[in-house]
Protein backbone atom coordinates (compact mmCIF):
# COMPACT_ATOMS: atom_id res chain seq x y z
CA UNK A 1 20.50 2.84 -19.36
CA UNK A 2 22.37 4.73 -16.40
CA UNK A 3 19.40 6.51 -15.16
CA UNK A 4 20.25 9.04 -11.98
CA UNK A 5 18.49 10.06 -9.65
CA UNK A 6 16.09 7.02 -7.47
CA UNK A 7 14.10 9.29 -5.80
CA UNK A 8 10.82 7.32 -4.75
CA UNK A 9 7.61 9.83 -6.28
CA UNK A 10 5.26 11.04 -3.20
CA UNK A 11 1.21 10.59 -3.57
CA UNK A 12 0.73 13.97 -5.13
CA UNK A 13 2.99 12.83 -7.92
CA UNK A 14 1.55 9.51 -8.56
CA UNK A 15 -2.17 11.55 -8.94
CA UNK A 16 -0.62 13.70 -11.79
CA UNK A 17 1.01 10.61 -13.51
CA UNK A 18 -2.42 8.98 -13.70
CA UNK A 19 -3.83 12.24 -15.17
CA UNK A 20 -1.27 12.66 -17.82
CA UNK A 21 -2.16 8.68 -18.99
CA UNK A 22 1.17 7.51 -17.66
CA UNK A 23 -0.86 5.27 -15.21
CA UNK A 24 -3.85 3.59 -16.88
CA UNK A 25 -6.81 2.95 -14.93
CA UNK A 26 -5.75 3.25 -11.53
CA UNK A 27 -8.46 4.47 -8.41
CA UNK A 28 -7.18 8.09 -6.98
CA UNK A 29 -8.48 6.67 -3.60
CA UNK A 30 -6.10 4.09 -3.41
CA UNK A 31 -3.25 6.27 -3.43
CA UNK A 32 -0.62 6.21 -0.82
CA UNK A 33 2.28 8.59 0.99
CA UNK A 34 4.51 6.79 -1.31
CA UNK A 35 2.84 4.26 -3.74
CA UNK A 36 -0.27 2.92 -5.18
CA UNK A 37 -2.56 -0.23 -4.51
CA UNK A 38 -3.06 -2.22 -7.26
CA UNK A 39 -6.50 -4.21 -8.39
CA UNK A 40 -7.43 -7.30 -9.56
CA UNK A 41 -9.45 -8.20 -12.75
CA UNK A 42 -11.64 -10.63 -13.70
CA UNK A 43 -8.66 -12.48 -15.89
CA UNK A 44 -7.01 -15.35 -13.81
CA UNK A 45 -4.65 -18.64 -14.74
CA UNK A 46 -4.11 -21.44 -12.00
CA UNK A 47 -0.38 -22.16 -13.46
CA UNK A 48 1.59 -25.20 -12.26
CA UNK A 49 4.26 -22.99 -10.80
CA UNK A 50 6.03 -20.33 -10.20
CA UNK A 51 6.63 -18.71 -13.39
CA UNK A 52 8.85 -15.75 -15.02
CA UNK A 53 8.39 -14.95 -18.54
CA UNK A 54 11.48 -14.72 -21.33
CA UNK A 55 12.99 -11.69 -21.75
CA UNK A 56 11.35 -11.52 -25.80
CA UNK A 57 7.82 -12.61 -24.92
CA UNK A 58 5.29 -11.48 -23.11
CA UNK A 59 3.33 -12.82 -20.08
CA UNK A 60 0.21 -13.99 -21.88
CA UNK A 61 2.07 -15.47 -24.89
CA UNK A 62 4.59 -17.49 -22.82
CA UNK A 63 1.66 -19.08 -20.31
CA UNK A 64 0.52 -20.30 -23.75
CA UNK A 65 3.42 -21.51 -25.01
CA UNK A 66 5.13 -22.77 -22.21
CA UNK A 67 2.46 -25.07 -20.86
CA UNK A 68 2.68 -23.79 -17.34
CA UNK A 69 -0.97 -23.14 -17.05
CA UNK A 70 -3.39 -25.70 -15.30
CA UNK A 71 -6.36 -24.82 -16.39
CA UNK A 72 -7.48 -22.22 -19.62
CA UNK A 73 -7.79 -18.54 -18.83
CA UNK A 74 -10.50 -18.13 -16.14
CA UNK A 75 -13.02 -14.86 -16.46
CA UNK A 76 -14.05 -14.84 -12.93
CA UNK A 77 -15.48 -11.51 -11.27
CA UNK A 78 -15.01 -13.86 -8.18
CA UNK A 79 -12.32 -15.88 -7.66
CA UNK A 80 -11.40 -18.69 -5.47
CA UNK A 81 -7.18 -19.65 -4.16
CA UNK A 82 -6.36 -22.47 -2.55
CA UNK A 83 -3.60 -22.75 -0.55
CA UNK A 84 -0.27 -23.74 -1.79
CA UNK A 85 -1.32 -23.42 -5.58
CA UNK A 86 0.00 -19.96 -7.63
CA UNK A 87 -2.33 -18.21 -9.65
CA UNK A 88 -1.33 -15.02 -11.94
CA UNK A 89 -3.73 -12.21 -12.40
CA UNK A 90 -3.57 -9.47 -14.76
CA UNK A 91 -4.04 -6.19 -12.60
CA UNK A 92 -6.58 -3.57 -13.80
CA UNK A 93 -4.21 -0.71 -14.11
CA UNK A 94 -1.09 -0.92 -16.81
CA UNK A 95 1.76 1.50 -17.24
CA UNK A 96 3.40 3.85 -20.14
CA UNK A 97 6.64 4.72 -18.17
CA UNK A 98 8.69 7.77 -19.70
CA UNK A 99 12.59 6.76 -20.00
CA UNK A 100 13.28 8.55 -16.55
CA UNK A 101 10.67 6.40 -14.61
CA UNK A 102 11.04 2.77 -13.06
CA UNK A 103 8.73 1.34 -10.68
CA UNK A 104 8.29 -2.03 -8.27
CA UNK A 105 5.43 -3.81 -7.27
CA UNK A 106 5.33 -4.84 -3.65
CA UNK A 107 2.51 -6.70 -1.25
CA UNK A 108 0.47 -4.42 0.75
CA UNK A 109 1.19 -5.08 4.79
CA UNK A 110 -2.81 -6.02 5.56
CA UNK A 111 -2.20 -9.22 2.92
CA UNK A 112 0.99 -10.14 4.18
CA UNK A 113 -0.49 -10.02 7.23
CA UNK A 114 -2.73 -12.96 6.23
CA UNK A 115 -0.24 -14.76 4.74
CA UNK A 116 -0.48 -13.71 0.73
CA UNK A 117 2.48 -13.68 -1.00
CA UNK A 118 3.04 -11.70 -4.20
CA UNK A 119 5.16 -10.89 -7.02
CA UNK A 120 4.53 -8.57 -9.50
CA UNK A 121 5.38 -9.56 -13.38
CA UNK A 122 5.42 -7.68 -16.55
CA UNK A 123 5.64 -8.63 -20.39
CA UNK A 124 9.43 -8.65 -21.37
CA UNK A 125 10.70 -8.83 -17.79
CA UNK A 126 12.18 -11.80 -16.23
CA UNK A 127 12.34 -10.57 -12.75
CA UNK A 128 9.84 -10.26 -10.60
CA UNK A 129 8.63 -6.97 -9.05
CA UNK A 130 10.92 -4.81 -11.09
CA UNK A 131 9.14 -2.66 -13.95
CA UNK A 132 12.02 -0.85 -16.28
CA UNK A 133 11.95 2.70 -17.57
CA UNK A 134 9.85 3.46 -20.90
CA UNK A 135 7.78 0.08 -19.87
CA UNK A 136 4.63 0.31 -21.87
CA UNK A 137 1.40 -2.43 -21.67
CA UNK A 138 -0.21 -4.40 -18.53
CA UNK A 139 0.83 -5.94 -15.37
CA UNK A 140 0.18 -8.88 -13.71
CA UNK A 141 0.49 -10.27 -10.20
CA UNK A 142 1.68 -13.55 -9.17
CA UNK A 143 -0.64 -14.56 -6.13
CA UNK A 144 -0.35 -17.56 -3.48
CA UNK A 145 -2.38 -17.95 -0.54
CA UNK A 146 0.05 -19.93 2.01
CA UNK A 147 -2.08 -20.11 4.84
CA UNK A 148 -5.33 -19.34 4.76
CA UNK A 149 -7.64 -19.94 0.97
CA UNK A 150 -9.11 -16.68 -0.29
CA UNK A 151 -12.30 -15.81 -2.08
CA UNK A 152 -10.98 -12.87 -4.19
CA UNK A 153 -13.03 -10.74 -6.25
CA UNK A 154 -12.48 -8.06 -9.04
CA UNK A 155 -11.23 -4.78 -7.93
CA UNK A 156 -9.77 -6.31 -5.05
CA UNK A 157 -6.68 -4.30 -3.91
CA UNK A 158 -4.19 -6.90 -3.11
CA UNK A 159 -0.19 -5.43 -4.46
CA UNK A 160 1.12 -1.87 -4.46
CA UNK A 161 3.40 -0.21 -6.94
CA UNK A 162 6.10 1.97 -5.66
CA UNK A 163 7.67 4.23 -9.07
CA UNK A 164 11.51 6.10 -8.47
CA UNK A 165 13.02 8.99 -10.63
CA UNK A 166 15.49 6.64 -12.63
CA UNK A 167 16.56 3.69 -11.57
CA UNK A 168 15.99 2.81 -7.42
CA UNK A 169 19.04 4.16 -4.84
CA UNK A 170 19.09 3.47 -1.74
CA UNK A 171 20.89 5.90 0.75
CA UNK A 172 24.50 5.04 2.25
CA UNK A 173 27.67 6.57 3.02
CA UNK A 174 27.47 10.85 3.30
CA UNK A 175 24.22 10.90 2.65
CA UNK A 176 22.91 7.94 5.03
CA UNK A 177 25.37 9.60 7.79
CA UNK A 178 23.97 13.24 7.41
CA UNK A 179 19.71 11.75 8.01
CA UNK A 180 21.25 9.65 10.82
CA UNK A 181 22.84 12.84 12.66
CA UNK A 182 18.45 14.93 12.75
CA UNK A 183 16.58 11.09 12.36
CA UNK A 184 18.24 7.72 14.06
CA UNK A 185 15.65 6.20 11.72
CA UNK A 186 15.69 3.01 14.39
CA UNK A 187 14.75 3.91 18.01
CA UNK A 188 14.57 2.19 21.46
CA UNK A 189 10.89 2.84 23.47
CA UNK A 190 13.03 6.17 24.69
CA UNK A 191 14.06 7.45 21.19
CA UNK A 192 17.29 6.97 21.32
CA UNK A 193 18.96 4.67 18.56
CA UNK A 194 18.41 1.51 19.21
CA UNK A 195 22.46 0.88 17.35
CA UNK A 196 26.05 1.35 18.88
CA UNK A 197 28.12 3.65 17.71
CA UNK A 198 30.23 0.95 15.87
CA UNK A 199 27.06 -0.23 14.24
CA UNK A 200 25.87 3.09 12.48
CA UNK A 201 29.40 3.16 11.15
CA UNK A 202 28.22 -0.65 9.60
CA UNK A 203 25.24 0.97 8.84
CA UNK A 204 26.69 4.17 6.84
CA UNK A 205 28.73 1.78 5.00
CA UNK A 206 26.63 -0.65 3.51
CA UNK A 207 23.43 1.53 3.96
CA UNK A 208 21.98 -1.45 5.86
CA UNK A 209 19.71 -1.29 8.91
CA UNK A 210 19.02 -4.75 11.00
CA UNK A 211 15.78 -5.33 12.70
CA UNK A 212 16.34 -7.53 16.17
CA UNK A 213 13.36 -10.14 17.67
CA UNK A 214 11.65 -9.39 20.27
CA UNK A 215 10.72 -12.43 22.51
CA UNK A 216 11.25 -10.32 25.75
CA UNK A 217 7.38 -10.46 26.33
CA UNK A 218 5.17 -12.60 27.94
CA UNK A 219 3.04 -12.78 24.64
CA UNK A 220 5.99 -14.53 22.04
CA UNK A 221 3.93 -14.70 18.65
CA UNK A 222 0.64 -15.10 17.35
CA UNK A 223 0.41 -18.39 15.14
CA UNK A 224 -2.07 -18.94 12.46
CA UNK A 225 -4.70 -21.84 13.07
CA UNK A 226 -6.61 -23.96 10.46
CA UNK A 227 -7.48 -23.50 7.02
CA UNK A 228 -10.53 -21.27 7.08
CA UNK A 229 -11.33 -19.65 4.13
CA UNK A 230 -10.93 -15.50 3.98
CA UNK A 231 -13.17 -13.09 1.41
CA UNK A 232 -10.96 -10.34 0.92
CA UNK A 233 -14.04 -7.75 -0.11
CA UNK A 234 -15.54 -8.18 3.43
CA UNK A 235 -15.07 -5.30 5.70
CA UNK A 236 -14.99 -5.85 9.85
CA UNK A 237 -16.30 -9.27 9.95
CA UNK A 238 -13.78 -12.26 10.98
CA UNK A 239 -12.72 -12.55 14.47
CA UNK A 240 -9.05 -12.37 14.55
CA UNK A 241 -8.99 -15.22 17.44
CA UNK A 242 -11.16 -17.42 15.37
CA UNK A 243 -7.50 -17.23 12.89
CA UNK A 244 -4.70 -16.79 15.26
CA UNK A 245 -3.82 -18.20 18.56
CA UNK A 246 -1.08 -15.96 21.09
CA UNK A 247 1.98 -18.16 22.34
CA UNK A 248 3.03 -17.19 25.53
CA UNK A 249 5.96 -17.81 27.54
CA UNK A 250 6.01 -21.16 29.75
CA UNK A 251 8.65 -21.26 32.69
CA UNK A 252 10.78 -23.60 30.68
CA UNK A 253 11.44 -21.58 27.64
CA UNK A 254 14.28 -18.72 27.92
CA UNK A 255 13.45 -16.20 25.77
CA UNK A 256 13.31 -18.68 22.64
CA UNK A 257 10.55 -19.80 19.90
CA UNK A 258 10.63 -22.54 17.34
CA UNK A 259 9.28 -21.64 14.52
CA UNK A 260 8.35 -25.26 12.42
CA UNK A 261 8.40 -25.92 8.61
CA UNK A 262 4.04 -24.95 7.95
CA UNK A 263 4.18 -22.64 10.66
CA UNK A 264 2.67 -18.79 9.95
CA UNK A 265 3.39 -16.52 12.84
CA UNK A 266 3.66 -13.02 13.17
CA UNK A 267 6.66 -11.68 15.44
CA UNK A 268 7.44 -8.02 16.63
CA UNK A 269 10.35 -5.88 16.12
CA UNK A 270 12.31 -4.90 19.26
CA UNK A 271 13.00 -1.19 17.40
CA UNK A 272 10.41 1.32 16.19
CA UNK A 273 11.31 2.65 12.84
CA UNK A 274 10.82 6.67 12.28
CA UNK A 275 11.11 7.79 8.87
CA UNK A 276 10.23 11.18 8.07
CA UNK A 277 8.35 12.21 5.18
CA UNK A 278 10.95 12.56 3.15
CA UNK A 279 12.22 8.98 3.46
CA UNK A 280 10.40 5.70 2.78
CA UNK A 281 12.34 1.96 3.16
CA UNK A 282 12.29 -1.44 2.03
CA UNK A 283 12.96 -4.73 3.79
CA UNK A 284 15.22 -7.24 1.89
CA UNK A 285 13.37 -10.23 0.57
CA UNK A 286 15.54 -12.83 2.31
CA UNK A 287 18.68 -13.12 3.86
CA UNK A 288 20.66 -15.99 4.36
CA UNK A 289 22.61 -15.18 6.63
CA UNK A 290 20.04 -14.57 9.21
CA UNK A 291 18.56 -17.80 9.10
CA UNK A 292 17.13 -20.35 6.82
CA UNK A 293 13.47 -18.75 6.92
CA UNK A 294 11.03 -15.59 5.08
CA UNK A 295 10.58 -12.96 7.60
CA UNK A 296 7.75 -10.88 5.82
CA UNK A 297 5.39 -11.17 2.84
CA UNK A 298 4.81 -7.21 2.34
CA UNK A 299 8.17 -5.23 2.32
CA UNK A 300 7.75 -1.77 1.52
CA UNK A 301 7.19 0.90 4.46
CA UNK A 302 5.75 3.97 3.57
CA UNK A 303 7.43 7.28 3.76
CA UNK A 304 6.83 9.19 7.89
CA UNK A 305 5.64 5.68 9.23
CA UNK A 306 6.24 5.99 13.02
CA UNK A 307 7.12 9.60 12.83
CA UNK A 308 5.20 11.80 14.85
CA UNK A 309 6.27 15.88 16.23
CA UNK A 310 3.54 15.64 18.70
CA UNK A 311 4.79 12.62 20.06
CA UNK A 312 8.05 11.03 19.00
CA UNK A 313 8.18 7.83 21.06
CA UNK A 314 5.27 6.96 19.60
CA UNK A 315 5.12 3.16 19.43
CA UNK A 316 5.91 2.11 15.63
CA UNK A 317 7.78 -1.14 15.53
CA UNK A 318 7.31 -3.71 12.65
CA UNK A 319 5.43 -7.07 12.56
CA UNK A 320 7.00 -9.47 10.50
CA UNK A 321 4.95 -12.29 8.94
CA UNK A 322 7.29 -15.78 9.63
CA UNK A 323 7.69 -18.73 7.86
CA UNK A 324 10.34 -21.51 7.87
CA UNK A 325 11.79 -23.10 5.16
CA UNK A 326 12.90 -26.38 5.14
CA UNK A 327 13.55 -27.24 8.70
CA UNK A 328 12.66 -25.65 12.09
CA UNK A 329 14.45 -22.53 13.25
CA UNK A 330 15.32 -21.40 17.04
CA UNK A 331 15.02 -17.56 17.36
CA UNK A 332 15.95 -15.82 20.39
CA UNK A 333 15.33 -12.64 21.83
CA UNK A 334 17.28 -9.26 20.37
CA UNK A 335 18.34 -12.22 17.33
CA UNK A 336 18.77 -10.30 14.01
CA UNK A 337 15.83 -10.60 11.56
CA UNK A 338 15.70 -8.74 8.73
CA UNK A 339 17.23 -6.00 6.96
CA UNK A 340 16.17 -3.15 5.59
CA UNK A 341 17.00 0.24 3.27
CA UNK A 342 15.91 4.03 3.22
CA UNK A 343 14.72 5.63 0.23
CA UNK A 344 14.90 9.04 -0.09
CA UNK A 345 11.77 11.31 -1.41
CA UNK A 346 12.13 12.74 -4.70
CA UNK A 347 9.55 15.33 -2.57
CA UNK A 348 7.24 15.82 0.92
CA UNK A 349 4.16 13.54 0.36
CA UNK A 350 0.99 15.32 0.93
CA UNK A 351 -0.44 12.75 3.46
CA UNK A 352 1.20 11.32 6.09
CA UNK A 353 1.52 7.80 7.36
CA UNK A 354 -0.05 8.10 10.96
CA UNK A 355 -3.75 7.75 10.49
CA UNK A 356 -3.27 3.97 11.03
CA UNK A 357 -0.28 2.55 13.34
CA UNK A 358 0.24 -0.84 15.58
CA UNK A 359 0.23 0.18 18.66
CA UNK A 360 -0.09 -2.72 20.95
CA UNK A 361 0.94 -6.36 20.49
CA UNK A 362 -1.41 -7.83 23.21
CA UNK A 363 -3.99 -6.76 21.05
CA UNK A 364 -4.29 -8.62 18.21
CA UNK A 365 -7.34 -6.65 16.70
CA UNK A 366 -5.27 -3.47 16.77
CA UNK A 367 -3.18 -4.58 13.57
CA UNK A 368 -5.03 -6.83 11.62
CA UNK A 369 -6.43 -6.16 8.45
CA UNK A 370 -10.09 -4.15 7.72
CA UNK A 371 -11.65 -7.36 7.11
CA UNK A 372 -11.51 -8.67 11.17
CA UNK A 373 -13.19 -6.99 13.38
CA UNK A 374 -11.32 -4.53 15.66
CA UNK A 375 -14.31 -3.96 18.51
């Protein structure tokens, strides 16, 4: 079906899809500018790996008959994931999508942040993330702890759903060109663009933005440390220190890190992204051709994150959660990272993005996750 449109829907949209049944079960608090965070249930399966099902069965039935699943069905209201191992969880909410609605499921930034990777599945779909229009039954999450184990319990909020007016459409061309000349979208710490003029034409064309290293700083990256185990329901307790250890700059190194095969760091953007309400973005899973590593385990960036009236050089760059593939990589300051693309609105979200915001890199409190402590 050529569905028009790709609009992503705004919070106040999402609220009167879960009244009209066409979102099942879903908490009204966990509603965001632009999507909805997803729960846990009590249903797990340790499966012997990554796993998509067949376009003509559905999740359940093809764990069962494929003989992908390590152990029988667990009913757990707690849950524990070792590292390294996949587990798939049915999610508490499920979906009866009208033919003009599609949705994705993405991580939410605070798990990525800890190293949790996701992907969302559904019964009939063999893709991950990508829910089609007129979808009808549950949803499931695929969920691997690469770093750190996890006690997870029911209810735990660990994906978000994002859901578009037909089928999802990024800006480019006219339309990209038109935002760029009111919102450069990507800024420098003075608000200017943070792109030459022969890059927004690159830009326009292949509605593409590029997110650049920063290894300017004293302070490099924060690398994850150990194996200690996490409990995702716990609320200000860890110390982030006790997890991650800064690497600073020695006189030897120019600019440069090496990121090793096992490593987790987390790196900072050089540009702030500004997206006004009316836009929200997504950064590209993986791209080969800036290097032979995953930049982020949460991708989706919520519609007015960084933007601000009151104060538009308001710091809002993006932490990116690192890992190496198969053999070390070099990065160097200003080196392209990741990309990224703009979605526009299908309408002005009621709330706005800038309750909660990084604002300081030295401080590694500042943008961890509720459950460390931030005093």
């Amino acid at each position: 079906m050529n569905l028009r449109g790709g609009e992503v829907l705004p919070d106040w949209k999402i609220r009167e899809l879960m009244q009209k049944g066409v979102i099942i079960g879903a908490d009204e608090s966990l509603v965001n500018p632009s999507s909805l965070d997803l729960r846990v249930s009590a249903e797990w399966y340790k499966v012997l790996g990554s796993f998509l099902p067949p376009e003509d069965q559905k999740v359940e039935e093809a764990l069962k008959s494929w003989k992908v699943v390590d152990d029988d069905k667990v009913l757990k209201s707690e849950f524990f994931v070792d590292t390294a191992q996949p587990y798939i969880v049915k999610l508490m909410e499920g979906l009866k999508l009208p033919g003009t609605l599609t949705a994705k499921i993405h991580n939410k930034s605070g798990r990525g942040r800890i190293g949790i990777s996701v992907k969302g599945l559904a019964d009939k779909v063999s893709r991950f993330d990508n829910i089609p229009s007129g979808y009808k039954g549950g949803i499931y999450a695929e969920i691997c702890a690469t770093k750190f184990p996890l006690l997870v319990k029911e209810r735990d909020a660990i994906p978000q759903i994002v859901f578009y007016n037909g089928n999802p459409n990024p800006l480019q061309g006219l339309d990209l060109d038109l935002l760029l000349n009111e919102h450069p979208i990507l800024t420098d710490s003075r608000g200017n663009p943070s792109y030459t003029e022969e890059e927004r034409k690159e830009i326009v064309r292949t509605g593409q933005f590029t997110f650049n290293v920063d290894l300017s700083r004293r302070l490099l990256i924060y690398r994850a440390k150990g194996n200690k185990t996490l409990v995702l329901s716990e609320k200000d307790r860890y110390e982030p220190h006790d997890f991650f250890e800064p690497v600073r700059k020695t006189q030897k190194d120019n600019n440069i890190v090496v990121i090793y095969p096992g490593d987790f760091v987390l790196i900072k953007s050089k540009e702030h992204i500004r997206l006004p309400p009316e836009f929200a973005a997504e950064i590209s899973g993986y791209s080969i051709d800036l290097g032979d590593l995953r930049t982020h385990y949460a991708g989706w960036i919520n519609a007015s994150h960084g933007y601000d009236p009151k104060n538009p050089n308001v710091p809002s760059y993006i932490l990116f959660e690192v890992r190496a593939r198969d053999t070390p990589v070099v990065l160097r300051d200003g080196q392209n990272f990741a990309k990224f693309v703009v979605h526009r609105m299908l309408d002005t979200p009621k709330k706005l993005y800038m309750a909660e915001r990084s604002t300081n890199f030295d401080d590694l409190r500042s943008f961890m996750p509720g459950i460390f402590k931030k005093k």
